[in-house]
N, C-alpha and C. Protein backbone atom coordinates (compact mmCIF):
# COMPACT_ATOMS: atom_id res chain seq x y z
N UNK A 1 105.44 93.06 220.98
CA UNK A 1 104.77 94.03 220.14
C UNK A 1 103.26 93.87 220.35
N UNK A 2 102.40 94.71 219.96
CA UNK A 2 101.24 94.91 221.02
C UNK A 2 100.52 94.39 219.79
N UNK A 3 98.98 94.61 219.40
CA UNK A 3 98.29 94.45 218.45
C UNK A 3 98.46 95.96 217.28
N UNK A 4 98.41 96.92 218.34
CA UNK A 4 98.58 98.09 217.49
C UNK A 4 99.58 98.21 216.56
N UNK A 5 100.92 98.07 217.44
CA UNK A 5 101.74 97.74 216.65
C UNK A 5 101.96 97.06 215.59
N UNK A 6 101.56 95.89 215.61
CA UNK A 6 101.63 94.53 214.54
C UNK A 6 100.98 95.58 213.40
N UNK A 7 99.68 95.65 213.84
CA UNK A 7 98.77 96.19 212.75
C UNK A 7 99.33 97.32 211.75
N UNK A 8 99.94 98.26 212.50
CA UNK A 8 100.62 99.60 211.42
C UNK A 8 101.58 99.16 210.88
N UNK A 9 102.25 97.56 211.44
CA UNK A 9 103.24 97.07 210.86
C UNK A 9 102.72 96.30 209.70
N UNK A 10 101.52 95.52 209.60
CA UNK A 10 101.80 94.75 208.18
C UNK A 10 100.87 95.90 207.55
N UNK A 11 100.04 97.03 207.89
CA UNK A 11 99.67 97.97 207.20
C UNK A 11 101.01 98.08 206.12
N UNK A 12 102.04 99.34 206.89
CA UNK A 12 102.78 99.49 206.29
C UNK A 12 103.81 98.80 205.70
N UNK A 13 103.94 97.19 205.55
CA UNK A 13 104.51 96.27 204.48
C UNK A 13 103.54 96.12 203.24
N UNK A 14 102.25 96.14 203.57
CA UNK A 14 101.14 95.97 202.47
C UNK A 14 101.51 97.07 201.33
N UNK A 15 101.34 98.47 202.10
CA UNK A 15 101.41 99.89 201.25
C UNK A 15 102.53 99.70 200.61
N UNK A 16 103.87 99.23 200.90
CA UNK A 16 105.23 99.49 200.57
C UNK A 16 105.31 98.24 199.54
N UNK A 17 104.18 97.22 199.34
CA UNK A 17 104.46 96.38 198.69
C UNK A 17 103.38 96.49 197.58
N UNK A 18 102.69 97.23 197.46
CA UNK A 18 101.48 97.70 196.83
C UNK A 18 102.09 99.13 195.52
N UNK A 19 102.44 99.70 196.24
CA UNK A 19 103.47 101.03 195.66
C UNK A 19 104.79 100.36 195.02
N UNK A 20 104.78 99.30 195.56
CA UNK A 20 106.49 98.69 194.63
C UNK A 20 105.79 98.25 193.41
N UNK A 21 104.55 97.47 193.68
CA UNK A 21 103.81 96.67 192.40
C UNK A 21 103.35 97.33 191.70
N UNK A 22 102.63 98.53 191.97
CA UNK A 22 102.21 99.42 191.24
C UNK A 22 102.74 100.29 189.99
N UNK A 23 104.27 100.25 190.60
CA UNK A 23 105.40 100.44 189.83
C UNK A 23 105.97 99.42 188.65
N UNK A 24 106.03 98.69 188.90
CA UNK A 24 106.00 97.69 187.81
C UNK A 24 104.72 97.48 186.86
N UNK A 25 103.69 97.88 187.49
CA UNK A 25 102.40 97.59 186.91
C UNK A 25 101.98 98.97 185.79
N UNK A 26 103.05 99.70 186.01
CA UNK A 26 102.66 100.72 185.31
C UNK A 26 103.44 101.12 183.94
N UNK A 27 104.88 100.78 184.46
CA UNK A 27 106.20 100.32 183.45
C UNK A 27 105.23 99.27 182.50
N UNK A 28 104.92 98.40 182.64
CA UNK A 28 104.15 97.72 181.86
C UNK A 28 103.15 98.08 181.32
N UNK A 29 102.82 99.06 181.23
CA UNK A 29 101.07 99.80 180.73
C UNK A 29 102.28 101.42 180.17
N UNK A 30 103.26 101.27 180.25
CA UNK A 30 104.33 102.50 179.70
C UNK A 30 103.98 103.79 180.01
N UNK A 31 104.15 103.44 181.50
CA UNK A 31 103.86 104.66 182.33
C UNK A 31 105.76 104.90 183.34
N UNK A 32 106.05 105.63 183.26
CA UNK A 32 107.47 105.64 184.18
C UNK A 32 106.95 105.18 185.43
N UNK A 33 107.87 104.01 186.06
CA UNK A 33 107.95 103.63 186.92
C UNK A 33 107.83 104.38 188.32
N UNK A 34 107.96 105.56 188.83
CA UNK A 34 108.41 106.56 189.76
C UNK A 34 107.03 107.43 189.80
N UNK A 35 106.97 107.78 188.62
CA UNK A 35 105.30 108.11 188.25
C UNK A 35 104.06 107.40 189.02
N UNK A 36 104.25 105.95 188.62
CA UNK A 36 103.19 105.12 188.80
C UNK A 36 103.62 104.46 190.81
N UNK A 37 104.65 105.04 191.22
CA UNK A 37 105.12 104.33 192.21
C UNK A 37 104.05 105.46 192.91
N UNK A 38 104.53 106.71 192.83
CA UNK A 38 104.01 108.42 193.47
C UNK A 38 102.33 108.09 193.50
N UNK A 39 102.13 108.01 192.37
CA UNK A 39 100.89 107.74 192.48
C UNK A 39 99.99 106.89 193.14
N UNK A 40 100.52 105.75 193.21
CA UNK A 40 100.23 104.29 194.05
C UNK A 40 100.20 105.08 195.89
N UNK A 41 101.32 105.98 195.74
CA UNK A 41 101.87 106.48 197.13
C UNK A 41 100.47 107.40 198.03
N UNK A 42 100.31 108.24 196.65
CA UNK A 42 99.29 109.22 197.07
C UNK A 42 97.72 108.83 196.77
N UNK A 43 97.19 107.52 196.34
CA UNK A 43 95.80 107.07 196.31
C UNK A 43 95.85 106.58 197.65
N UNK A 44 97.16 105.93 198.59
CA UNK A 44 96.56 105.30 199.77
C UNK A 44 96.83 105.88 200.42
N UNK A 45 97.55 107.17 200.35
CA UNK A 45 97.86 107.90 201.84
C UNK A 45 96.84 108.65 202.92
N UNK A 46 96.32 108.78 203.59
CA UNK A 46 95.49 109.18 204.15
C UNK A 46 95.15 110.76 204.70
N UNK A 47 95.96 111.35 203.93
CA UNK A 47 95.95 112.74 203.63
C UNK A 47 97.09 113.16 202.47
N UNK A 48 96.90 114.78 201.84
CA UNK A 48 98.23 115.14 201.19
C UNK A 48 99.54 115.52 201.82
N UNK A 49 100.37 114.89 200.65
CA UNK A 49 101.83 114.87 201.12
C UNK A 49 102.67 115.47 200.56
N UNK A 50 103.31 116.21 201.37
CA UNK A 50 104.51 117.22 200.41
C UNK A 50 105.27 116.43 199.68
N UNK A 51 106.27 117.12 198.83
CA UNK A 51 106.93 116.71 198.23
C UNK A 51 108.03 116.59 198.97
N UNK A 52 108.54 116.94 199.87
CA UNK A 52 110.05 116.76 200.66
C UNK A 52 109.16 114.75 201.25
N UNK A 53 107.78 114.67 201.83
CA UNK A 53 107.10 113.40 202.34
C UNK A 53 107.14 112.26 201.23
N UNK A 54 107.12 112.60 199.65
CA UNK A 54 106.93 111.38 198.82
C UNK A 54 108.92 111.20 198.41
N UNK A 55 109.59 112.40 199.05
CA UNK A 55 110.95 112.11 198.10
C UNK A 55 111.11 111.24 199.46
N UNK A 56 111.16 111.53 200.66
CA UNK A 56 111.59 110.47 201.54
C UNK A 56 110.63 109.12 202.05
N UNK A 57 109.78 108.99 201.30
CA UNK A 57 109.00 107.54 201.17
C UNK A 57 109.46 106.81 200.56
N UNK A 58 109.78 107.33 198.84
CA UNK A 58 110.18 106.49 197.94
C UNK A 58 111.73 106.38 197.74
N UNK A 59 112.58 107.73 198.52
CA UNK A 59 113.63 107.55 198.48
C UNK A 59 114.07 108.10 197.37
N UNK A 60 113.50 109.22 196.39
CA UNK A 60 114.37 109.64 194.97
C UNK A 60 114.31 111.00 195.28
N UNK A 61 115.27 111.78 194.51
CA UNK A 61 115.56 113.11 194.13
C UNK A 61 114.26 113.89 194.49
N UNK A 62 114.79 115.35 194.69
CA UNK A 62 113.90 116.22 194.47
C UNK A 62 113.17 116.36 193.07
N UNK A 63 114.01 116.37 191.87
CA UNK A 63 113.47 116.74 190.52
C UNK A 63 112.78 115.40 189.91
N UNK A 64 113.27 114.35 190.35
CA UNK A 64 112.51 113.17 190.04
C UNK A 64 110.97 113.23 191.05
N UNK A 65 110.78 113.68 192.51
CA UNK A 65 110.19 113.55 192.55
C UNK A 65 108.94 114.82 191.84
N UNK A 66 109.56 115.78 191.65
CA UNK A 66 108.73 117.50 191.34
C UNK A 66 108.25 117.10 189.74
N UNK A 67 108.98 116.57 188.98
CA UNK A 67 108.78 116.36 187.96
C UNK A 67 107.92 115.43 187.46
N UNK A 68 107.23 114.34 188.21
CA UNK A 68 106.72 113.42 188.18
C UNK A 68 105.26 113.64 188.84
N UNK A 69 105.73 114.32 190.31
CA UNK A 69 104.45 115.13 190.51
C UNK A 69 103.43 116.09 189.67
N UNK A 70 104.50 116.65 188.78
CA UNK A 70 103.97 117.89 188.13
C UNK A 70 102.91 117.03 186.89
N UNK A 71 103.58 115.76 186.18
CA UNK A 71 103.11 115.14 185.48
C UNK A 71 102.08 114.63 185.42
N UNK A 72 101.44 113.91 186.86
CA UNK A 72 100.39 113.52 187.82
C UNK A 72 99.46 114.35 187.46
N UNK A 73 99.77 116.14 187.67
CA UNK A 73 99.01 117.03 187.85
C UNK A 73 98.60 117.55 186.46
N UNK A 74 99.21 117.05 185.81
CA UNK A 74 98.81 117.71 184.64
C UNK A 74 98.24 116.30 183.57
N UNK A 75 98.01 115.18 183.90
CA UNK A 75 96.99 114.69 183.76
C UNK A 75 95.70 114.12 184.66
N UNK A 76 95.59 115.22 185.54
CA UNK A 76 94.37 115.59 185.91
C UNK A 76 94.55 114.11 187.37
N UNK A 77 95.51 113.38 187.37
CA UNK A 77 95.12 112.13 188.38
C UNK A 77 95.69 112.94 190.18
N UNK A 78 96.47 113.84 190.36
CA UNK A 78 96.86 114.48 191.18
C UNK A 78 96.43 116.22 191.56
N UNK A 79 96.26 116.47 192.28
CA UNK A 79 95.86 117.92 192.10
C UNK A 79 97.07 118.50 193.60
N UNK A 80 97.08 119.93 193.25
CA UNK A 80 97.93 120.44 194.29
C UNK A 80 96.91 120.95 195.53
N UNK A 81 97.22 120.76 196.71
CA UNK A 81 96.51 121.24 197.95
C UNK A 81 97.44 122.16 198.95
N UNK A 82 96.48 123.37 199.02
CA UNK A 82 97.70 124.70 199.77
C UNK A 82 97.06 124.52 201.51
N UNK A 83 97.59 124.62 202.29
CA UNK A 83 97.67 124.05 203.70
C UNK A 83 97.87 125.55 203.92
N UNK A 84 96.20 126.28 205.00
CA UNK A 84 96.99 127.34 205.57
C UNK A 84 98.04 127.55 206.52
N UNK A 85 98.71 128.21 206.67
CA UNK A 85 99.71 128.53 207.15
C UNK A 85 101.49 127.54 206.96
N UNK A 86 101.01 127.11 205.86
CA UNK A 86 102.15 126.44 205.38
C UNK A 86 102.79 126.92 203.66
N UNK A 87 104.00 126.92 204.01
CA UNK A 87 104.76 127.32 202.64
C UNK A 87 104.87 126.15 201.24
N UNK A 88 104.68 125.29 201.95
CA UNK A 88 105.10 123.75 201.28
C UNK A 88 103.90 123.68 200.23
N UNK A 89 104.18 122.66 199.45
CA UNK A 89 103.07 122.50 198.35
C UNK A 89 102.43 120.95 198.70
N UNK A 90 101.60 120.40 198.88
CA UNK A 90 101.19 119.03 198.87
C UNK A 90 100.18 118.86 197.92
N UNK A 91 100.26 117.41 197.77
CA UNK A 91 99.57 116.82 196.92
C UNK A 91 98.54 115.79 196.95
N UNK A 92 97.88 115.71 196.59
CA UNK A 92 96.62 114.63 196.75
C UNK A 92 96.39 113.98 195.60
N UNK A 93 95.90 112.52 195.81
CA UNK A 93 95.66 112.04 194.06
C UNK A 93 93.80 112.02 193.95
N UNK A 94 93.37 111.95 193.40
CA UNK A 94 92.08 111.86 193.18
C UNK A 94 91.62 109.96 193.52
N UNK A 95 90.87 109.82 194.61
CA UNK A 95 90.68 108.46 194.83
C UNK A 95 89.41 107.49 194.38
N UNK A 96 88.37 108.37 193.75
CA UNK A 96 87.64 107.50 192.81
C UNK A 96 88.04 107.30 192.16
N UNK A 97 87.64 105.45 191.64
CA UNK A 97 88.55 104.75 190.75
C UNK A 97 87.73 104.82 189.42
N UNK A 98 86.22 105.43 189.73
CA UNK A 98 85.71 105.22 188.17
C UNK A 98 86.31 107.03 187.45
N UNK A 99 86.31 107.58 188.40
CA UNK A 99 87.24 108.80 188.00
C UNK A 99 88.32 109.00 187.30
N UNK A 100 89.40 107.96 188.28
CA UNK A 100 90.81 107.90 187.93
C UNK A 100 91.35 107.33 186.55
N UNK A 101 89.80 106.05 185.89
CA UNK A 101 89.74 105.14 185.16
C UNK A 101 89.15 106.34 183.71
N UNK A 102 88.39 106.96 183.99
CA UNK A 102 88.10 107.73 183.14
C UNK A 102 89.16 109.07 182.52
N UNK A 103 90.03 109.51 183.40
CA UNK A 103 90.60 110.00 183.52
C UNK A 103 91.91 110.06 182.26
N UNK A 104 92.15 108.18 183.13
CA UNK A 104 93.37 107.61 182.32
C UNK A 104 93.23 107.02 180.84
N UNK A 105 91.90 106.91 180.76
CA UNK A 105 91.79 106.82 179.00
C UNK A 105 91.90 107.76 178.29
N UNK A 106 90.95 109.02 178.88
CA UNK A 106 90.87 110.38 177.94
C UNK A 106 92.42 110.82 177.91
N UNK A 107 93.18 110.80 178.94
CA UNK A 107 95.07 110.80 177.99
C UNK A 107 95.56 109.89 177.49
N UNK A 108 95.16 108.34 177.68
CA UNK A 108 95.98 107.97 177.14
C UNK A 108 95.20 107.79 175.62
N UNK A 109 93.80 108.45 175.16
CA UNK A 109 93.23 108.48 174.15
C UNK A 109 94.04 109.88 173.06
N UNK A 110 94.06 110.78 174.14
CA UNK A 110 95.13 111.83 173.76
C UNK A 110 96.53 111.75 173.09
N UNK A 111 97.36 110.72 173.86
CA UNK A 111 98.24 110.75 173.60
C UNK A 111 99.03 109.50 172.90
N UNK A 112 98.24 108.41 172.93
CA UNK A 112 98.12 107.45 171.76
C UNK A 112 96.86 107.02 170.81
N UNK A 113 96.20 107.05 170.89
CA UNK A 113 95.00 107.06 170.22
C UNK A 113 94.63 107.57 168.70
N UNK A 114 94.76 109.06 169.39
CA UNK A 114 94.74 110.19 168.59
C UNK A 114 95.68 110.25 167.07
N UNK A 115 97.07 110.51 167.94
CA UNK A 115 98.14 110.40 167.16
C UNK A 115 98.07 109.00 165.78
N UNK A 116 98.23 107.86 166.22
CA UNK A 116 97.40 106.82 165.57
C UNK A 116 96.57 107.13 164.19
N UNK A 117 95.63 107.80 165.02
CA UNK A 117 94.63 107.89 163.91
C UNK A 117 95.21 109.08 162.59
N UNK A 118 95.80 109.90 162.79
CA UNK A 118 96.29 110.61 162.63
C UNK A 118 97.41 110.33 161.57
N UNK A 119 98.30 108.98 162.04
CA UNK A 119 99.51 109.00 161.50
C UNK A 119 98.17 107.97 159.88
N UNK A 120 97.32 107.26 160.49
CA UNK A 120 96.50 106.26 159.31
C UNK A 120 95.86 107.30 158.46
N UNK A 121 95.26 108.27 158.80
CA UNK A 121 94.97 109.16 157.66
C UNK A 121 95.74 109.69 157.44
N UNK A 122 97.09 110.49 157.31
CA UNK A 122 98.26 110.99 156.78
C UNK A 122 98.14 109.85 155.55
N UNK A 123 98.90 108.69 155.85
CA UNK A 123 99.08 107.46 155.33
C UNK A 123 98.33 107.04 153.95
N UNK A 124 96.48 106.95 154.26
CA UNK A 124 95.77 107.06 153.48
C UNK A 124 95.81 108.09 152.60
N UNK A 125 95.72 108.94 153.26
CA UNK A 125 95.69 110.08 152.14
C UNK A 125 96.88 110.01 151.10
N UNK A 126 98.03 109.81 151.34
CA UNK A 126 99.44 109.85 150.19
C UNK A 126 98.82 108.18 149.38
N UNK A 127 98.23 107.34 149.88
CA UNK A 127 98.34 106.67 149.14
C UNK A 127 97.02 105.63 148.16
N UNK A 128 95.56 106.46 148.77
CA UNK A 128 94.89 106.82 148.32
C UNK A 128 94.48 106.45 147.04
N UNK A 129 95.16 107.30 145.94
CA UNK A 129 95.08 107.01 144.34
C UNK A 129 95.99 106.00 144.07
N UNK A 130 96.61 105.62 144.42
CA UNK A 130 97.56 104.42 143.99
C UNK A 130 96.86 103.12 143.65
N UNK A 131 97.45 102.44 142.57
CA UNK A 131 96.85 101.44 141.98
C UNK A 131 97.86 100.14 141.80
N UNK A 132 97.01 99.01 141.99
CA UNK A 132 97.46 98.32 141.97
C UNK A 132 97.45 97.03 143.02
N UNK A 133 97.71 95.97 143.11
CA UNK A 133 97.13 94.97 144.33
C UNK A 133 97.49 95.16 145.55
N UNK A 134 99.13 95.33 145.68
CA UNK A 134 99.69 95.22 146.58
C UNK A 134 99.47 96.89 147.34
N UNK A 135 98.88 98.00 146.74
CA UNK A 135 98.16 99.41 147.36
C UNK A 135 96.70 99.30 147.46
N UNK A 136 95.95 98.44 147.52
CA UNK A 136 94.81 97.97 147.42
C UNK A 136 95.03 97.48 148.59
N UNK A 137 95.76 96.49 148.79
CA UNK A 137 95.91 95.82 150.37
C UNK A 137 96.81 96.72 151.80
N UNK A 138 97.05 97.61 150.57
CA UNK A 138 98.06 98.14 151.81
C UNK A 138 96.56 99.50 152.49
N UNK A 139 96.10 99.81 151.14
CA UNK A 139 94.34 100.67 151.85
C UNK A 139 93.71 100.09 152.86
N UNK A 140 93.47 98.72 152.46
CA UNK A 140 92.24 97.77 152.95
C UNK A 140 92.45 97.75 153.88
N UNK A 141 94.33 97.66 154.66
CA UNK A 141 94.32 97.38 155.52
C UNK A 141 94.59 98.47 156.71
N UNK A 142 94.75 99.80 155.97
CA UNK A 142 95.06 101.18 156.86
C UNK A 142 93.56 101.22 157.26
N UNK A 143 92.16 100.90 156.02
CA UNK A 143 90.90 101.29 156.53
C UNK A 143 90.39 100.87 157.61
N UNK A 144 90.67 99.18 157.64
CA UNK A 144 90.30 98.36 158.99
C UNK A 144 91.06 99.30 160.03
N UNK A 145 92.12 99.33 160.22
CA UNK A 145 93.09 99.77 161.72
C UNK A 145 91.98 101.15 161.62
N UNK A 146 91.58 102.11 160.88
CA UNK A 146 91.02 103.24 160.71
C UNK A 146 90.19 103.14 161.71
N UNK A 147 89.07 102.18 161.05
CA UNK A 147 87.74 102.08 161.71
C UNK A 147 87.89 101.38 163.27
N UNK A 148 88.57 100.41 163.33
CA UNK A 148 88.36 99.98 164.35
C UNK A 148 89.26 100.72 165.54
N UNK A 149 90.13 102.09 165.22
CA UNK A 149 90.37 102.94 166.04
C UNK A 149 89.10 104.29 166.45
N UNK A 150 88.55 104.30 165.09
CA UNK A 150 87.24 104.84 165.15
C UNK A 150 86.17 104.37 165.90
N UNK A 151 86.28 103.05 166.36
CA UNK A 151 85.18 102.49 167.14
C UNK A 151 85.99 103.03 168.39
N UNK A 152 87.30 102.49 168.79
CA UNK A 152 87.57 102.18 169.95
C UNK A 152 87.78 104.12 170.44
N UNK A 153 87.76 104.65 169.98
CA UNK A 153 87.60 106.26 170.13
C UNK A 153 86.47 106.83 170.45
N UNK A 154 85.16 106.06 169.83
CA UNK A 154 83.39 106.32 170.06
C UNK A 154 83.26 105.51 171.59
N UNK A 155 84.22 104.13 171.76
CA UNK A 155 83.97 104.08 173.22
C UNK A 155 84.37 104.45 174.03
N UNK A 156 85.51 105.06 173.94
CA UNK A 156 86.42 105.13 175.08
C UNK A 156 85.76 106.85 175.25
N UNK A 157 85.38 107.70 174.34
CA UNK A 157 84.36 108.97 174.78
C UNK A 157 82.95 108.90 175.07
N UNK A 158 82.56 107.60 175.22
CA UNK A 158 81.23 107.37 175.79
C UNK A 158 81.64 106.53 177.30
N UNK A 159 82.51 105.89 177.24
CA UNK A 159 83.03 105.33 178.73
C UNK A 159 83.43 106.88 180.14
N UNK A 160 84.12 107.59 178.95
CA UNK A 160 84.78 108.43 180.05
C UNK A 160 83.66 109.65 179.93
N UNK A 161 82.37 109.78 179.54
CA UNK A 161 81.50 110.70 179.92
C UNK A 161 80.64 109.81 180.92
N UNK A 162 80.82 108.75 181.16
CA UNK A 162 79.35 108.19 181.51
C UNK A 162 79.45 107.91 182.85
N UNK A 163 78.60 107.79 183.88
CA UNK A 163 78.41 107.51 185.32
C UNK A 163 78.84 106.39 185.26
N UNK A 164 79.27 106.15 186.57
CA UNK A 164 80.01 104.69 187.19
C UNK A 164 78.45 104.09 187.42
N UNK A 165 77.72 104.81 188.12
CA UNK A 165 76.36 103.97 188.71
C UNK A 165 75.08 103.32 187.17
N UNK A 166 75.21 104.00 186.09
CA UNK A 166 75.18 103.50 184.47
C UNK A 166 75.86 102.30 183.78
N UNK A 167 77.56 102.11 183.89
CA UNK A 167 78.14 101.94 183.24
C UNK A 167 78.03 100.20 183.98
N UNK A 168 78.60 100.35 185.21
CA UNK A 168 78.74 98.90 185.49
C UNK A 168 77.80 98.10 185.87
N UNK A 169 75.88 98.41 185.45
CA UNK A 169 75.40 97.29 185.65
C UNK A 169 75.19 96.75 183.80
N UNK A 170 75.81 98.03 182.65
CA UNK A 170 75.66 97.47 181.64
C UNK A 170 76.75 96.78 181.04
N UNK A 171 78.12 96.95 181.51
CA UNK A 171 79.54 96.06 181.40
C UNK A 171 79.29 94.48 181.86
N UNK A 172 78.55 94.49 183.18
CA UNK A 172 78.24 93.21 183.68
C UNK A 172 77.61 92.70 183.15
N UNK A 173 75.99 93.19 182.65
CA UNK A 173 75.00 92.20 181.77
C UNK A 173 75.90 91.96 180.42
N UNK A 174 76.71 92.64 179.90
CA UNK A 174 78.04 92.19 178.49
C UNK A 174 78.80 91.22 178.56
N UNK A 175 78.96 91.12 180.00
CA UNK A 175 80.47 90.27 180.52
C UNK A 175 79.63 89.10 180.74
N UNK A 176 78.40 88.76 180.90
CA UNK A 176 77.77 87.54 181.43
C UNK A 176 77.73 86.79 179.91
């Protein structure tokens, strides 16, 4: 086997082992596994890939893969790309990571965050006038989760408006 060879060879064990981890790495952050695999698939690929190209990479269904794609696309981390003279649909993921990072808070601020806050003022509100120690503590303690979702909501919409070339020399002077 030549050098070339070798090379596209542990290339492609790296990618295939990168996209497996990614998958697990995402199941763990409660993202579907297949989701987070596609995605892993399409940040390193070196152009867009149809969907008949990611069902036979990863090896799943058409609707597992269309459905998962579509999901991608509709939180903004995938976009669709039309190829003239082609019928097929491909896909691309968006490969800035302060992008992708910004991206993935403002949904997952959407779609847990939000709700959250939401279910604590419902909560507060029914229980509010209630008297007594043990509704006193049960306030005290909806207000804290309140506020400190209220903070983490003021950052996470000042993180995901703000420049990458801003943000990380003031994260670093924090982190020191």
């Amino acid at each position: 086997m030549n050098d070339e060879n070798k090379s596209a060879a542990a290339l492609r064990e790296a990618r295939d082992e990168f996209v497996s981890q990614w998958g697990v790495i995402g199941s763990a952050w409660g993202v579907n596994r297949t989701m987070a695999q596609i995605h892993a698939l399409l940040i390193t690929a070196p152009s867009a890939l149809s969907t008949d190209e990611v069902m036979a990479e990863l090896k799943i269904s058409r609707g597992n893969a269309h459905s998962n794609l579509r999901d991608l696309v509709s939180w903004g981390l995938v976009r669709s790309v039309v190829r003239k003279g082609e019928r097929k649909e491909f896909f691309e993921a968006e490969k800035d990571v302060w992008k992708m990072f910004c991206i993935i808070i403002r949904e997952r601020r959407r779609r847990e965050l939000r709700p959250a806050q939401a279910v604590l003022k419902e909560c507060l509100s029914r229980t509010n006038n209630l008297r007594g120690t043990e509704a006193a503590a049960f306030n005290k303690q909806l207000r804290a989760l309140s506020d400190f979702l209220e903070l983490a909501d003021g950052v996470i919409t000042k993180l995901s408006q703000s420049e990458q070339s801003k943000m990380v020399p003031w994260a670093l002077k924090f982190l020191k």
